[in-house]
Protein backbone atom coordinates (compact mmCIF):
# COMPACT_ATOMS: atom_id res chain seq x y z
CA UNK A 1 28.44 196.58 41.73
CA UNK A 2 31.56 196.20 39.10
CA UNK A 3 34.96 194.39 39.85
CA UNK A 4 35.98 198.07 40.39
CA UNK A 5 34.24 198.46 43.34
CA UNK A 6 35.54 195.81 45.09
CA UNK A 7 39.05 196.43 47.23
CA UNK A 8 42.23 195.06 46.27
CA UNK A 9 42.85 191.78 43.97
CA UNK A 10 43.63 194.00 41.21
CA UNK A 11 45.56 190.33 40.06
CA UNK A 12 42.94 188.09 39.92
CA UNK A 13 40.67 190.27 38.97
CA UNK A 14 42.66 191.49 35.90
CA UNK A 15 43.15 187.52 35.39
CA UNK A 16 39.67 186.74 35.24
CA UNK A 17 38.68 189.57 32.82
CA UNK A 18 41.57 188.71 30.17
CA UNK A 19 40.12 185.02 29.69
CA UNK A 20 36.59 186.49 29.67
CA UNK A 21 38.39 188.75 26.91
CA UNK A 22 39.69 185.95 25.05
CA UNK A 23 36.82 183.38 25.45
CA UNK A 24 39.08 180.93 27.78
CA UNK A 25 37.37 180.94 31.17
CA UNK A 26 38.26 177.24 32.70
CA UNK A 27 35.04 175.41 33.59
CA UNK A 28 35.69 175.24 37.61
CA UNK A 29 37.90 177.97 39.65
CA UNK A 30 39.05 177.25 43.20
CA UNK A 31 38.91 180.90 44.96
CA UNK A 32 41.03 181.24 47.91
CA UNK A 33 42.41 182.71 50.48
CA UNK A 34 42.05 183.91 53.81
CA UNK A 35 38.38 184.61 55.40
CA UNK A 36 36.79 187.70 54.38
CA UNK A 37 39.19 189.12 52.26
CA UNK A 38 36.79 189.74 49.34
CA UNK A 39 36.85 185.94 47.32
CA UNK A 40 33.30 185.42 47.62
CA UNK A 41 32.16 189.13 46.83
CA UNK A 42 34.67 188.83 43.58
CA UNK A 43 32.64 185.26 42.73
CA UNK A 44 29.77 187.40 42.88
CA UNK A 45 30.89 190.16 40.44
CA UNK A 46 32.38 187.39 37.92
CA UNK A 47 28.61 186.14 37.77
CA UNK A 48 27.93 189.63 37.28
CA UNK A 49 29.85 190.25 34.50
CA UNK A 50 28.59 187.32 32.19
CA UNK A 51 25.63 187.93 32.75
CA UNK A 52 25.01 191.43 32.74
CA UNK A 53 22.43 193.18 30.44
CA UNK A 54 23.93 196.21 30.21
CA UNK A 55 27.92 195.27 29.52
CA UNK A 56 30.86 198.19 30.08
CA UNK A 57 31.25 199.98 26.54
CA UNK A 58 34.96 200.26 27.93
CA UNK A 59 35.62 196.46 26.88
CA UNK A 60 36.87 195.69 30.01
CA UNK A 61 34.29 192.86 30.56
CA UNK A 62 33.09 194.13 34.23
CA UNK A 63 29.01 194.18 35.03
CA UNK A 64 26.65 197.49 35.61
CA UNK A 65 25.80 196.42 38.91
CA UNK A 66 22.03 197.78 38.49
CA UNK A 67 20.59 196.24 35.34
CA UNK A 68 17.61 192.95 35.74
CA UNK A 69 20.50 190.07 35.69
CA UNK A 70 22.44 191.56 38.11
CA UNK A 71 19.87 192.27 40.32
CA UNK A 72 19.13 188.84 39.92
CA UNK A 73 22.46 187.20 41.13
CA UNK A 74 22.42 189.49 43.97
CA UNK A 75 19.65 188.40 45.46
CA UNK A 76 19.89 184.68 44.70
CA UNK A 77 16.70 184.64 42.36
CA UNK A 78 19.07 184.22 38.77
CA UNK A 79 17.57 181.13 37.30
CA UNK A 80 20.89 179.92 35.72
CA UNK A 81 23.09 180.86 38.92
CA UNK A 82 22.67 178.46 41.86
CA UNK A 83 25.09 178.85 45.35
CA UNK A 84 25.86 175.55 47.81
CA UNK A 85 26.55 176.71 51.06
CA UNK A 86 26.99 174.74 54.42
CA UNK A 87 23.81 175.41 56.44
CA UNK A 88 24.23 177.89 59.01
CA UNK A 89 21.73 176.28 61.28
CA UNK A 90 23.92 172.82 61.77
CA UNK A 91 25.62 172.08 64.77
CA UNK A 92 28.42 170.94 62.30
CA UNK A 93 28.24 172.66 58.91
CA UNK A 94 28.05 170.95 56.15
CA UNK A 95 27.71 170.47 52.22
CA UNK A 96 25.81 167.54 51.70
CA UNK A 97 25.65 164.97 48.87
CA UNK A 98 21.66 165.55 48.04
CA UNK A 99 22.58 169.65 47.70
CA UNK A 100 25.65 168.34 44.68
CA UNK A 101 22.68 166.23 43.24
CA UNK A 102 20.26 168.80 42.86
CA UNK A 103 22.84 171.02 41.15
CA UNK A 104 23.93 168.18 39.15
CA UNK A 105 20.01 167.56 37.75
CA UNK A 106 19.94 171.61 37.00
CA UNK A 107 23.23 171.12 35.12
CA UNK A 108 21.97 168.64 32.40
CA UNK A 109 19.63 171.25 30.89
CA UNK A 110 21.28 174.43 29.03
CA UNK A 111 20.70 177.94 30.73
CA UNK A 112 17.44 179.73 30.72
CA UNK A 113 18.98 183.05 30.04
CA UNK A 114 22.36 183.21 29.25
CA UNK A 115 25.51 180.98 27.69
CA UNK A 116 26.68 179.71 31.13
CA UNK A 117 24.55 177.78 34.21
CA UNK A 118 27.30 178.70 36.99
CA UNK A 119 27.39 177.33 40.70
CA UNK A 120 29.05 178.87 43.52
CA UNK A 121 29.89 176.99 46.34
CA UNK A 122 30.50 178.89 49.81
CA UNK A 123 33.22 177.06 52.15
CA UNK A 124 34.21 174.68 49.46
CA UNK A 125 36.24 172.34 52.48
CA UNK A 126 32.81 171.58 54.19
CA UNK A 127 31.79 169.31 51.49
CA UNK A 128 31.37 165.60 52.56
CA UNK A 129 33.48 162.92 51.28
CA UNK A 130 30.42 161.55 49.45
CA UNK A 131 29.25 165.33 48.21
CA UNK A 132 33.06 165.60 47.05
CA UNK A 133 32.93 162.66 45.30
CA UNK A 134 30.11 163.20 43.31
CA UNK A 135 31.26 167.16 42.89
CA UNK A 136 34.44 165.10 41.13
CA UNK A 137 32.54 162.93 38.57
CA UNK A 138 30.95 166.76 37.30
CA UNK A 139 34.33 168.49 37.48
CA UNK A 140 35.87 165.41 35.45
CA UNK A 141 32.93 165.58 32.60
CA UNK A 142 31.92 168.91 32.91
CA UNK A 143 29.25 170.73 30.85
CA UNK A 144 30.14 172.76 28.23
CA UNK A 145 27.93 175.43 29.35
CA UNK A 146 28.69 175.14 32.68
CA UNK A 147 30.91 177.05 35.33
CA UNK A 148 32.03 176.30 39.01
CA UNK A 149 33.35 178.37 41.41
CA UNK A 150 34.59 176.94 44.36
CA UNK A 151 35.14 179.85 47.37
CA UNK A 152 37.41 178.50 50.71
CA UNK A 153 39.67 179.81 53.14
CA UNK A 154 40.78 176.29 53.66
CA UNK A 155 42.37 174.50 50.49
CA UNK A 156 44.03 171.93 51.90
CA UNK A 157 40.67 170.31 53.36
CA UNK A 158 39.49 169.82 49.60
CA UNK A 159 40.47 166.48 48.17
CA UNK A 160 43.46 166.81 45.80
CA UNK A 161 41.88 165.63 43.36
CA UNK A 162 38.61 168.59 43.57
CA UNK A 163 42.08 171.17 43.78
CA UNK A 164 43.62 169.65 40.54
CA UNK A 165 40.69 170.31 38.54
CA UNK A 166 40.05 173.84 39.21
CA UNK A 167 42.00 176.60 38.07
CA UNK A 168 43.20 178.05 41.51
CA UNK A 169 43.21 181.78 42.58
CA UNK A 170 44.59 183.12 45.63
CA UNK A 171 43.72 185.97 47.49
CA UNK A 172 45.73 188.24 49.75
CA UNK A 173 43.97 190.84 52.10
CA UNK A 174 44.30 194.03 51.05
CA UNK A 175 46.96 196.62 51.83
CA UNK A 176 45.66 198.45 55.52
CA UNK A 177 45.43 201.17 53.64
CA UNK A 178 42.90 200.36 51.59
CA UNK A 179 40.85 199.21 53.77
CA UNK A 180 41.23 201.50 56.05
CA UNK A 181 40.06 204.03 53.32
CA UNK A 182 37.03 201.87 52.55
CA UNK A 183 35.88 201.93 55.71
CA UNK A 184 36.02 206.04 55.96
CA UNK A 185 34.40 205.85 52.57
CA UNK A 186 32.04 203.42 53.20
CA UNK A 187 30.99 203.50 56.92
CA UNK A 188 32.19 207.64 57.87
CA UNK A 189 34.21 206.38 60.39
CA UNK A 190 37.13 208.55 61.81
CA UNK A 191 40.30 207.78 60.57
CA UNK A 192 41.75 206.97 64.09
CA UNK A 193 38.79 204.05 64.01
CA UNK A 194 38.91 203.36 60.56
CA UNK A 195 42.74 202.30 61.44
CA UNK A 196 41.68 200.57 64.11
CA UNK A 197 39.32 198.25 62.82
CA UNK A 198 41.69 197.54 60.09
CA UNK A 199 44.14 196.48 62.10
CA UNK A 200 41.86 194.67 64.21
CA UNK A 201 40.39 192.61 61.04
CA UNK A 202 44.17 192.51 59.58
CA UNK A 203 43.24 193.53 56.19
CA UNK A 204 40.45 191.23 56.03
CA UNK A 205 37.55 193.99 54.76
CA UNK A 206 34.75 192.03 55.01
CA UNK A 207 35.62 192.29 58.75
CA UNK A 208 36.62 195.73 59.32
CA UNK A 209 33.43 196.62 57.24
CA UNK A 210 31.15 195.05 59.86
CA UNK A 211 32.51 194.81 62.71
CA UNK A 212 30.65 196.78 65.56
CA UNK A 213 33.50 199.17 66.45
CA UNK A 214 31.68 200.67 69.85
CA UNK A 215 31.47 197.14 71.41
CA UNK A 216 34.79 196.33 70.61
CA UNK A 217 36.31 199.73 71.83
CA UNK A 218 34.50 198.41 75.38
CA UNK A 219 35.79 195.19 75.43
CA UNK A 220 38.72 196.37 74.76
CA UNK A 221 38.89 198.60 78.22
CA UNK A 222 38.33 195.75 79.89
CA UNK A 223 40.77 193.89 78.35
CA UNK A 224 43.63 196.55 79.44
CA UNK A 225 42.99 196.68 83.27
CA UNK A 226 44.41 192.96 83.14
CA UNK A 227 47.73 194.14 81.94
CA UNK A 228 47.87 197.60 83.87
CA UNK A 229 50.73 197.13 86.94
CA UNK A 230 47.88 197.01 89.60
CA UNK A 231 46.54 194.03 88.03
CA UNK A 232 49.88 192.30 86.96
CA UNK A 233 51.42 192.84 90.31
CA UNK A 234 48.76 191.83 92.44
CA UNK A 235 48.20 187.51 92.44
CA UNK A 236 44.93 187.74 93.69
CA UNK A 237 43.58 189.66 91.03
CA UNK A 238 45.26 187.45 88.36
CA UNK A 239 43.78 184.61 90.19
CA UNK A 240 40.57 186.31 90.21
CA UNK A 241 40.77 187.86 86.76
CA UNK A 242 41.30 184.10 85.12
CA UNK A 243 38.73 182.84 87.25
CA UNK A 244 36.14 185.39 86.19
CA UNK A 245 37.39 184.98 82.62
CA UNK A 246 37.46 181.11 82.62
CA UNK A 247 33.69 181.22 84.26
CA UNK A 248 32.17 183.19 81.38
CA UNK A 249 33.73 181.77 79.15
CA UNK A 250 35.52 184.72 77.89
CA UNK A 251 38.98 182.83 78.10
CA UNK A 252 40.13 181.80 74.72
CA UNK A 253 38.68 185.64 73.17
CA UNK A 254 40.84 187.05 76.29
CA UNK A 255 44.07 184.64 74.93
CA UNK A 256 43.22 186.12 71.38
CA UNK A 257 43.40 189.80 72.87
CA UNK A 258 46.69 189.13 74.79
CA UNK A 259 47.83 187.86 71.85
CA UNK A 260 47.39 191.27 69.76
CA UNK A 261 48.44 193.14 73.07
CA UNK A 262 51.73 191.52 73.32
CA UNK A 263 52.52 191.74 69.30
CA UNK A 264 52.00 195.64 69.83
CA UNK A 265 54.31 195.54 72.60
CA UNK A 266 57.31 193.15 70.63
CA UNK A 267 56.55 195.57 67.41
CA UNK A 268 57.33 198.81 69.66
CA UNK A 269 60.79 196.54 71.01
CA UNK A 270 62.41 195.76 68.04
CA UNK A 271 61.94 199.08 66.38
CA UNK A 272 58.50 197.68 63.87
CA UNK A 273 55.94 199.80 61.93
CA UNK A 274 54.14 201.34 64.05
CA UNK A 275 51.19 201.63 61.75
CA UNK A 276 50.59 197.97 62.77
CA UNK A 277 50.29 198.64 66.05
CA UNK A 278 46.34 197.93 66.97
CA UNK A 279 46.56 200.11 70.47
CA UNK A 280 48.09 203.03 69.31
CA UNK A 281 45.78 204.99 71.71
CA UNK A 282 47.78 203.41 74.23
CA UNK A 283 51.24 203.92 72.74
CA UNK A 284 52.70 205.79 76.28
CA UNK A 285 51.85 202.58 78.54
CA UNK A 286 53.57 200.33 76.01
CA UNK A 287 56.32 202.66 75.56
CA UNK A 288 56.89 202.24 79.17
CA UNK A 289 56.51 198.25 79.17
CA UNK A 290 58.85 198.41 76.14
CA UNK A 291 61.69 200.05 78.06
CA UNK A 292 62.00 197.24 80.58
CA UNK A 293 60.59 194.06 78.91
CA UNK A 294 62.26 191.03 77.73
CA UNK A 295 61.65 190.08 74.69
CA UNK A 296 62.43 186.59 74.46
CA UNK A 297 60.36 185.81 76.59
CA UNK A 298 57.32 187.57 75.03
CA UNK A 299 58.13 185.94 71.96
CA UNK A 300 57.85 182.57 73.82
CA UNK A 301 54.85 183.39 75.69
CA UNK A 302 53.35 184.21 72.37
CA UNK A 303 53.74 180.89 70.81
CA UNK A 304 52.84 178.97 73.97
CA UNK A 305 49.54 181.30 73.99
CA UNK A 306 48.86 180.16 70.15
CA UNK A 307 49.72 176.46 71.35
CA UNK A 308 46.78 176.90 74.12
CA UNK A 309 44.15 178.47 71.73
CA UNK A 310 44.65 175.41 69.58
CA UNK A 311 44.36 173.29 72.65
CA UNK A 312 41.14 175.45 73.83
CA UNK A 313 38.65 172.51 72.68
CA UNK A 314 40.63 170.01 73.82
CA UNK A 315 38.94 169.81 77.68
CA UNK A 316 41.65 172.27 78.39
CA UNK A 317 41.76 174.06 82.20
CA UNK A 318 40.87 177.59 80.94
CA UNK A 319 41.41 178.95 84.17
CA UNK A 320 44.86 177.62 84.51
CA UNK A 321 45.74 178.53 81.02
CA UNK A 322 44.89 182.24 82.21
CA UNK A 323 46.42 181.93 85.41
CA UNK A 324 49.94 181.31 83.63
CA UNK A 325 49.99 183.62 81.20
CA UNK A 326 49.43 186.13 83.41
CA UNK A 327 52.24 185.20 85.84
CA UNK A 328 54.43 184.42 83.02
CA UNK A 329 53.63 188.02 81.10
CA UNK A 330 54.54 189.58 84.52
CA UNK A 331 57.48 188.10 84.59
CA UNK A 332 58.39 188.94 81.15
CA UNK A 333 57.52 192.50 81.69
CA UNK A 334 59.24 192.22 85.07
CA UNK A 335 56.99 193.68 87.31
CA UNK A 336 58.02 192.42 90.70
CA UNK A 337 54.79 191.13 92.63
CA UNK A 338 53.38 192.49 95.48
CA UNK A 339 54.12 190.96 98.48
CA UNK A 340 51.48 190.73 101.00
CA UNK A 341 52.20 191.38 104.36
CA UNK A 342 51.08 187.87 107.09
């Protein structure tokens, strides 16, 4: 599959391919941006193109996406094109020194195939301070014929000193557009869903591209009888809805819904782009809310709710957390509770 396949990042993209052009790759490239945006699929197609047996005529240095080579790379099996990845399996992922060693021993001999022996390394911030360190003795005396490309969503966790010798590249998600037209394209969704999930995934494609829109779609009915007046109004069920919640452990996914609920509702208030609304199927009910809500208070609630998620692994009372936001959104909403009669 060519660069031109893949959605968005015309920029880095075009970046890449004019120092392939003009023989002035740098020997390490930090790739980053948020998760699932496309950096690690655009990794992939860079491979690709040096490598690929059957080169664009067009001169626009992209790969054919079919030939041996790139068959090769993606399926892992390219025997001068070696990935470092955290392992899935681990209780804490990691990238481990003796995984930078091996790569390290490959990189002394000159490729098998082609002009470049090129590693890829998945989640660049896992690496371990000593699998960091020895990564910076390579990237400070690297190989002439080798290239690294190091893939995070998370920068900052890399050692200044890994970030300062890689040529950095940032990627945005694409425009909702776009992805919503890949996923029409590429899944034959309906547009309604298509929207949906991009909104959902906020531009991140890799997302929107997988995610199981069916399950989702009956979550999220769940998720709106918590904020429907019967619910809000009545503190037994909010005492039994956080409870429930809290129990399963559904609470900090619930926080993450109420989260997108409540931006819907503030984007409707102040007049916003409705196109970024993720509930437009329910655009009446929040039309209603809208009329009679306060917003400073929803915008308050929303950064104490981010403040909880962060405290979420902290031995935080879920069901408390629940139980507050939902008395607080009432309030902010004001529905007037139901009083119950001795």
């Amino acid at each position: 599959m060519p660069f031109a396949e893949i959605i968005g990042h015309e920029h880095p993209i075009a970046l890449l391919q004019a120092s392939m052009r003009n023989g002035r790759l740098a020997h390490a490239y930090l790739f980053h941006g948020e998760a699932r945006v496309g950096k690690w699929m655009t990794a992939l197609r860079l491979v690709q193109a040096l490598n690929c047996e059957e080169p664009s005529t067009l001169d626009n240095f992209d790969s054919c996406g079919h030939c041996r080579s790139c068959l090769q790379i993606a399926a892992r099996t390219h025997p001068d094109c070696f990935v470092i990845e955290p392992d899935p399996e681990s209780a804490t992922p990691q990238i481990k020194i003796e995984q930078v060693r091996e790569i390290e021993q490959q990189f002394v001999y000159r490729p098998l195939i082609g002009e470049r022996k090129i590693c890829l390394i998945d989640e660049a911030d896992r690496l371990t301070i000593g699998a960091a360190n020895a990564l910076l003795k390579t990237l400070e005396e690297p190989p002439g014929h080798g290239l690294f490309v190091l893939v995070t969503s998370r920068p900052h966790a890399l050692p200044i000193t890994i970030r300062s010798r890689c040529q950095a590249l940032r990627f945005t998600a694409p425009a909702l557009t776009q992805v919503e037209a890949a996923v029409i394209l590429k899944r034959e969704l309906p547009p309604t869903d298509a929207h949906f999930l991009a909104v959902l995934a906020d531009g991140r494609i890799g997302e929107a591209l997988e995610t199981n829109v069916a399950e989702v779609r009956a979550r999220q009915q769940e998720w709106l009888t918590l904020v429907k007046p019967q619910s809000l109004t009545s503190s037994t069920a909010i005492l039994s809805a956080a409870e429930s919640l809290a129990k399963s452990d559904r609470g900090e996914e619930t926080l993450v819904w109420l989260t997108r609920w409540i931006r819907d509702l503030v984007i409707l208030i102040i007049g916003g782009d409705q196109d970024q609304i993720l509930h437009l199927d329910q655009l009446p009910d929040l039309q209603h809310y809208a009329q009679q809500a306060d917003i400073d208070q929803l915008l308050t609630l929303l950064s104490d709710i981010e403040r909880t998620r962060q405290q979420a692994t902290r031995h935080l009372n879920m069901q408390m957390a629940l139980e507050t936001t939902f008395l607080r959104l009432r309030d902010a909403l004001r529905l007037a509770p139901i009083r119950v009669s001795a």
